[in-house]
N, C-alpha and C. Protein backbone atom coordinates (compact mmCIF):
# COMPACT_ATOMS: atom_id res chain seq x y z
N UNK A 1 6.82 -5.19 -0.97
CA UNK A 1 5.50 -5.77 -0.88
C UNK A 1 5.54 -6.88 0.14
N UNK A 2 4.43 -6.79 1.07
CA UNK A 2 4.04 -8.20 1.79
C UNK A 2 2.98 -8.38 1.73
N UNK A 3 2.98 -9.69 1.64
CA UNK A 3 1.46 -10.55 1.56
C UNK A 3 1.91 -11.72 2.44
N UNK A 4 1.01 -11.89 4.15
CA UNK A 4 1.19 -12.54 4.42
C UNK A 4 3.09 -13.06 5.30
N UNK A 5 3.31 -13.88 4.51
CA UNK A 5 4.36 -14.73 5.04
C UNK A 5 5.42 -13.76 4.26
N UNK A 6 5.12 -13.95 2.94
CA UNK A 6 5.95 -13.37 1.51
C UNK A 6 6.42 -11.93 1.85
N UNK A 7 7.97 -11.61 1.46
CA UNK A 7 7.97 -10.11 1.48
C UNK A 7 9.11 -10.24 0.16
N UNK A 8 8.84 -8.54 -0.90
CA UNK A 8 9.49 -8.80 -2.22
C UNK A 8 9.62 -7.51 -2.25
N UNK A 9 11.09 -7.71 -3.20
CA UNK A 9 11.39 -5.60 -2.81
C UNK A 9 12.29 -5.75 -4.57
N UNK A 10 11.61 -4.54 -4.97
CA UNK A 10 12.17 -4.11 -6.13
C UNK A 10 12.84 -2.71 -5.83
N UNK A 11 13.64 -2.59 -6.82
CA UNK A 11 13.85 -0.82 -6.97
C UNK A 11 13.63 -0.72 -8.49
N UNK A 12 13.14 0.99 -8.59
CA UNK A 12 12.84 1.45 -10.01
C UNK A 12 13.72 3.11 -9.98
N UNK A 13 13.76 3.28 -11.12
CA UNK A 13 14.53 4.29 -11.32
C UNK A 13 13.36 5.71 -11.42
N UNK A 14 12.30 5.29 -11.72
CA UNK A 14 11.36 6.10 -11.67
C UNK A 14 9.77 5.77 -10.91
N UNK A 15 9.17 7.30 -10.31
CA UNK A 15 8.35 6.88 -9.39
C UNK A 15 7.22 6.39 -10.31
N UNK A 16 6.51 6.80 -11.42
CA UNK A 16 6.08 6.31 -12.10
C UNK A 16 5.97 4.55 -12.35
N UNK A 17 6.68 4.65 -12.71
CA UNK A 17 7.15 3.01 -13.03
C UNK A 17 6.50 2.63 -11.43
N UNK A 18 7.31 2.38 -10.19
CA UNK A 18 7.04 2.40 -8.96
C UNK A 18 5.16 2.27 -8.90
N UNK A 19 4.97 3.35 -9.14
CA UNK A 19 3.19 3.54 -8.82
C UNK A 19 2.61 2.12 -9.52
N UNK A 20 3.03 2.54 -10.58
CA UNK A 20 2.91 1.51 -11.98
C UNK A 20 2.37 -0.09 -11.30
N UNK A 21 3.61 -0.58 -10.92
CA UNK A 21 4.55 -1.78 -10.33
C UNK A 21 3.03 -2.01 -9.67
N UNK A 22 3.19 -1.32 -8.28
CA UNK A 22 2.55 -1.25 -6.94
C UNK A 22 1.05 -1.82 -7.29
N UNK A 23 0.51 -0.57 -8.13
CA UNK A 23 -1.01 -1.18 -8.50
C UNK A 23 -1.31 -2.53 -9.03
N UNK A 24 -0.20 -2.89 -9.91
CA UNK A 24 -0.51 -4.24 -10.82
C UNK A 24 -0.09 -5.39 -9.44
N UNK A 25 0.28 -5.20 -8.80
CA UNK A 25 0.85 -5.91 -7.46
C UNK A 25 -0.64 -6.06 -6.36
N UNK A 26 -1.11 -4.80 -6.43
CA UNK A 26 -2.30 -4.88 -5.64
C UNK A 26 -3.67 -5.37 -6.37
N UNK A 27 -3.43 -5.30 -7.90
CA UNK A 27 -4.63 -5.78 -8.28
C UNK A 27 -4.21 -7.45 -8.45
N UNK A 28 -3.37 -8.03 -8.37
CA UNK A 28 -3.08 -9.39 -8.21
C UNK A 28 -3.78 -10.16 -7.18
N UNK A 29 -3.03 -9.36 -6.11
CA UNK A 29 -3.47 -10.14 -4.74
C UNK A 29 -5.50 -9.84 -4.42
N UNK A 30 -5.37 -8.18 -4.67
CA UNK A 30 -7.15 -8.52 -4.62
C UNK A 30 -7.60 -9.66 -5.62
N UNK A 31 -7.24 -10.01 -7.03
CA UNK A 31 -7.74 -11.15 -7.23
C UNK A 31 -7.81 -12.15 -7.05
N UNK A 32 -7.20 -12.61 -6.06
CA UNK A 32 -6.64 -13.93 -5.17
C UNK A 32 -8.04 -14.01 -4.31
N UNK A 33 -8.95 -13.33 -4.13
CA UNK A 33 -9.95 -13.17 -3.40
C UNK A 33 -9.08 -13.20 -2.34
N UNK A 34 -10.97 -12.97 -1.17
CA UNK A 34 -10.83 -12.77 0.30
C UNK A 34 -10.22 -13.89 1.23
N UNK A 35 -9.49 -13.24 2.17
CA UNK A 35 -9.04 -14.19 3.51
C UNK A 35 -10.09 -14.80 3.94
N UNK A 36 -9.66 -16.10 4.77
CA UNK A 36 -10.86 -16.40 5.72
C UNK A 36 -10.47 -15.04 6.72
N UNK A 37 -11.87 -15.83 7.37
CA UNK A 37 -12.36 -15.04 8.51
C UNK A 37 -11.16 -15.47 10.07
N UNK A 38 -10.52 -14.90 10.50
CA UNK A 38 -9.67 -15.09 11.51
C UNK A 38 -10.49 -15.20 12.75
N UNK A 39 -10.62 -16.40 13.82
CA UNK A 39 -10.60 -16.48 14.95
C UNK A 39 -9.73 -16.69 15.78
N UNK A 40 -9.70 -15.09 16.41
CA UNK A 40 -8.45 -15.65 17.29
C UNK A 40 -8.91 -15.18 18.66
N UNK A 41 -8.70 -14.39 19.39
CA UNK A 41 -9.32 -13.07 20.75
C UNK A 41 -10.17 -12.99 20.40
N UNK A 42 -10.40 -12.51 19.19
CA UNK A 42 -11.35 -11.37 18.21
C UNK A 42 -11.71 -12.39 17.23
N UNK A 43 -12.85 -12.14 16.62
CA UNK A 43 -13.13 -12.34 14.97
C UNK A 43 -12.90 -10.99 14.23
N UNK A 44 -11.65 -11.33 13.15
CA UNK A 44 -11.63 -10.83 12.10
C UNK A 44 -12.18 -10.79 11.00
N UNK A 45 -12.95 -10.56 10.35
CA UNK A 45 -13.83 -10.86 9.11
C UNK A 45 -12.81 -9.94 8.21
N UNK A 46 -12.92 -10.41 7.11
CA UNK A 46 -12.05 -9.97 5.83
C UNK A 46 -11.26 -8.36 5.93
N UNK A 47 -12.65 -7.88 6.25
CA UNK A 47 -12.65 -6.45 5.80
C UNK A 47 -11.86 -5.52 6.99
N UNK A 48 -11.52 -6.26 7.85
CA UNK A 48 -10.80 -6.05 9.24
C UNK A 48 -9.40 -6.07 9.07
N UNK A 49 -9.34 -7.00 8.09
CA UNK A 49 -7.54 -7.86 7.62
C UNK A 49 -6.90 -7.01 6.47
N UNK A 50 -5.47 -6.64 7.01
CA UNK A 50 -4.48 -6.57 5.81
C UNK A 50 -4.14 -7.22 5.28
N UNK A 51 -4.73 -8.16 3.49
CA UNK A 51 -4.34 -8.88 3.00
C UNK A 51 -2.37 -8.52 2.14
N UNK A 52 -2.23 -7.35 1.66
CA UNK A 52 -1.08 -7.42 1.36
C UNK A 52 -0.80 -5.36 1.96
N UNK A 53 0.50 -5.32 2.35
CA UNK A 53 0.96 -4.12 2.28
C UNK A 53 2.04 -3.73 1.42
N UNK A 54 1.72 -2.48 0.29
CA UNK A 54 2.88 -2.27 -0.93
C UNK A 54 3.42 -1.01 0.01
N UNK A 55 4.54 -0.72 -0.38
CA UNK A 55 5.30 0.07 0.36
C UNK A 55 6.19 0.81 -0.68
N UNK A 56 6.21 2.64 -0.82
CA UNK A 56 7.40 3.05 -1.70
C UNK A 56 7.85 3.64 -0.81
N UNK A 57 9.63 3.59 -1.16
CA UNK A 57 9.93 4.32 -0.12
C UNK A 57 10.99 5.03 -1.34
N UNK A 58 11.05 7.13 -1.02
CA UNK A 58 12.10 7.68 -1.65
C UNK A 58 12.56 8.82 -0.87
N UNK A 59 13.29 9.51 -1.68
CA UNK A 59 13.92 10.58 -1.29
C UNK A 59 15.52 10.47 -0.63
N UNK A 60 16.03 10.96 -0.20
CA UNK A 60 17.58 10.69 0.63
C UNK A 60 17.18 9.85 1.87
N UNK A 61 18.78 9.48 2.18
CA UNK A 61 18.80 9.08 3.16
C UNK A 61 18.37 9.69 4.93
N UNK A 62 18.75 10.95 4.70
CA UNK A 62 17.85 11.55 5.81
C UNK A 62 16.95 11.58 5.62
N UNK A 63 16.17 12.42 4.39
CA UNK A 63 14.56 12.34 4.38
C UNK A 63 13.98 11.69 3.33
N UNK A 64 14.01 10.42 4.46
CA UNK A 64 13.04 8.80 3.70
C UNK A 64 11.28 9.04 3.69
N UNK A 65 11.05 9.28 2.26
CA UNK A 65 9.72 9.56 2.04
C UNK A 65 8.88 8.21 1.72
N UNK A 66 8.20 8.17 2.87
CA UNK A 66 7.58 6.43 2.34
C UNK A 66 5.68 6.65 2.33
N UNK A 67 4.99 6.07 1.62
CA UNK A 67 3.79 6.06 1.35
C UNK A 67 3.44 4.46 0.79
N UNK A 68 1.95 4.41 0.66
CA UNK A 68 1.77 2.89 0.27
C UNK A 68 0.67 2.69 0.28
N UNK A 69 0.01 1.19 0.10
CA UNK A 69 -1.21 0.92 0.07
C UNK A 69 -1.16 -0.01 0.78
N UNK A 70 -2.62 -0.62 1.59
CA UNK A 70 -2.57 -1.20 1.85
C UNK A 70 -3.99 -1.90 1.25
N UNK A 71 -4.29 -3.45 0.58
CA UNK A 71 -5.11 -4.26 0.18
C UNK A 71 -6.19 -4.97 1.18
N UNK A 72 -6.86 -4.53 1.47
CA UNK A 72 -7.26 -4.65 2.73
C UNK A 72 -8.19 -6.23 2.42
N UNK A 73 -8.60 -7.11 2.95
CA UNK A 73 -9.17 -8.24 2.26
C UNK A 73 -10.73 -8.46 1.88
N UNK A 74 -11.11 -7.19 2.09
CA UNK A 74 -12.59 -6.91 1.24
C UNK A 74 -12.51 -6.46 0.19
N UNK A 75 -10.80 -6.08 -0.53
CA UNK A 75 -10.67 -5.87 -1.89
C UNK A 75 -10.57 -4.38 -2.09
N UNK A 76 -10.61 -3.43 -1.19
CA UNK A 76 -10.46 -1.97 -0.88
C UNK A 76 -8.98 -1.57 -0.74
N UNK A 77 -8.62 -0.53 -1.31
CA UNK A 77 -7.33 0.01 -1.58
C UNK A 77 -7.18 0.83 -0.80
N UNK A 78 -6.22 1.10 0.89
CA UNK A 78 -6.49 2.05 1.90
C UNK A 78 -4.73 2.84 1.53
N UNK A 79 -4.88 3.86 1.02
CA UNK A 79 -3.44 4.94 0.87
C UNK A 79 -3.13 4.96 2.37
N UNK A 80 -1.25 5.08 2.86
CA UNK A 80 -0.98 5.81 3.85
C UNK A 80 0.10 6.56 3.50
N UNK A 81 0.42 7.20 3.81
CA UNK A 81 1.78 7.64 4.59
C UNK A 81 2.44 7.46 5.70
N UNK A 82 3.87 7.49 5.57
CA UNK A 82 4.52 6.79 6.43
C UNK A 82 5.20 5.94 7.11
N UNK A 83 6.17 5.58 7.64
CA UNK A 83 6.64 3.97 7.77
C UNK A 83 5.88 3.94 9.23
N UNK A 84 6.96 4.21 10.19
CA UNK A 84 6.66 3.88 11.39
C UNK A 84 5.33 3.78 12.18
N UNK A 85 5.26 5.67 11.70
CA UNK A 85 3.97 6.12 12.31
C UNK A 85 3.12 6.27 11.23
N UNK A 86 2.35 5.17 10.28
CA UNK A 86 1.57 5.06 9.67
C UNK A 86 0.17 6.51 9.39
N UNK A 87 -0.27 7.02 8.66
CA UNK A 87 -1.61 8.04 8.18
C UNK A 87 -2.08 7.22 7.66
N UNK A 88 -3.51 6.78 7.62
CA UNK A 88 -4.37 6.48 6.68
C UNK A 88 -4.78 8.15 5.97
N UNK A 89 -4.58 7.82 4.28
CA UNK A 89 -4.62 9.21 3.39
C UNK A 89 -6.34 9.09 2.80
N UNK A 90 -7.18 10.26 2.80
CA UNK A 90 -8.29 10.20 1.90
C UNK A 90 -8.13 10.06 0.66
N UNK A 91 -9.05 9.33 0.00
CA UNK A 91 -8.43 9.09 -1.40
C UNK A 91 -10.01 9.89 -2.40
N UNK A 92 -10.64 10.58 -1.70
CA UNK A 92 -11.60 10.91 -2.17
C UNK A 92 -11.48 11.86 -3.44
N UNK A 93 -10.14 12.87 -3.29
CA UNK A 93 -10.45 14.08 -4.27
C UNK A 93 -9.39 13.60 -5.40
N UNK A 94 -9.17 11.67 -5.61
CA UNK A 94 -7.71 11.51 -6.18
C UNK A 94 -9.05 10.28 -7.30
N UNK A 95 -8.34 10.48 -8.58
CA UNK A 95 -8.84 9.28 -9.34
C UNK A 95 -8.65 8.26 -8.73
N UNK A 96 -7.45 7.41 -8.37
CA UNK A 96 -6.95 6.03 -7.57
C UNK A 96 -6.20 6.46 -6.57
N UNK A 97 -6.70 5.54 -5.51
CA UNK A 97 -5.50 5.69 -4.50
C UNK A 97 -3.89 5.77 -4.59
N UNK A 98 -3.67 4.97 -5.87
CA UNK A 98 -2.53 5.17 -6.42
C UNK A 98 -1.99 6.51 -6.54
N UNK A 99 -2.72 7.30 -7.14
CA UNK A 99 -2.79 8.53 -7.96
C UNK A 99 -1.79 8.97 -6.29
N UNK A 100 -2.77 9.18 -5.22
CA UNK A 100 -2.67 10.04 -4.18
C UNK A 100 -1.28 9.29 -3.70
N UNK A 101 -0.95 7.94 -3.94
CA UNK A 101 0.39 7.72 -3.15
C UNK A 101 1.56 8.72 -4.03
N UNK A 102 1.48 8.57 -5.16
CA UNK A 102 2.17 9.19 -6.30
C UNK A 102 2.40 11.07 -5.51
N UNK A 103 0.98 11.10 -5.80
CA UNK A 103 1.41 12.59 -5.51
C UNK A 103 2.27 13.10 -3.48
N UNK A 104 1.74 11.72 -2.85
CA UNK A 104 2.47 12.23 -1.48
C UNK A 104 3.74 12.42 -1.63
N UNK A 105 4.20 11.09 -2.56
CA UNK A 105 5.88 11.48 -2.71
C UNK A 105 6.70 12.21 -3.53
N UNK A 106 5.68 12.90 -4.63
CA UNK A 106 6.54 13.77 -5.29
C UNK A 106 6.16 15.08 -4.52
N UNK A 107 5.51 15.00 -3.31
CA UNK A 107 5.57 16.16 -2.96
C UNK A 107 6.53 16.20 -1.73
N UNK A 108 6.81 15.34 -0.92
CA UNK A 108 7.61 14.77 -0.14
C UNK A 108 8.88 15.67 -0.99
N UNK A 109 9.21 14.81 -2.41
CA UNK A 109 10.73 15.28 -2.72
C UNK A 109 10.93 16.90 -3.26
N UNK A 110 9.81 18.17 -2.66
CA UNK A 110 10.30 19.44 -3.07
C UNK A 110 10.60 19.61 -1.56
C-alpha cells in the first residue's frame, strides 16, 4: 500500500484474506476525506489525484500476477491490472471492485 509519502507491505497466506486486507485499507484512507486541490503546471482537483495505491502481487516468481486498486481522491475505487504497464479494469459486471481484483488473480494463477 501507498498513500502519499507512506508505503506498507504485508504478506498473507491467502488471497482472500489479501482482498480482505486491501478493501479495509482502502476504505480507511477514503475516509480520511479528499486531497486538496493541487496547483502545480496543471490544477488537479481531487478526482484527478491518486490518493492511495493497494497493490497484490501473486503467483511465481516468473509469473508475477499483480492487480490493485487504486483510491482515487473523489473517494472512487479504480481496479487495475498490472505492475509496470498498468490496465484500468471495468468494474461494472463485478459486485466491488474488489471482487474483480480477486477474480484477475485467481485467474492469473490457472
Amino acid at each position: 500500500m501507498r498513500a502519499g509519502a507512506d508505503v506498507d507491505h504485508a504478506k498473507f497466506d491467502d488471497l482472500g484474506e489479501a482482498v480482505a486486507a486491501m478493501r479495509e485499507w482502502a476504505l480507511k484512507v477514503r475516509a480520511e476525506g479528499p486531497p486538496k486541490t493541487a496547483n502545480l503546471l496543471k490544477t488537479f482537483e481531487p478526482k484527478d489525484q491518486v490518493q492511495a495505491r493497494l497493490e497484490l502481487k501473486g503467483g511465481s516468481l516468473l509469473h508475477r500476477a499483480v492487480a490493485g486498486i487504486d483510491v482515487r481522491g473523489d473517494g472512487t475505487f479504480m481496479p487495475y491490472s498490472g505492475g509496470l504497464r498498468r490496465e484500468e479494469l471495468d468494474p461494472t459486471d463485478h459486485d466491488t471492485p474488489f471482487d474483480l481484483v480477486r477474480e484477475t488473480l485467481e485467474g492469473a494463477d490457472r
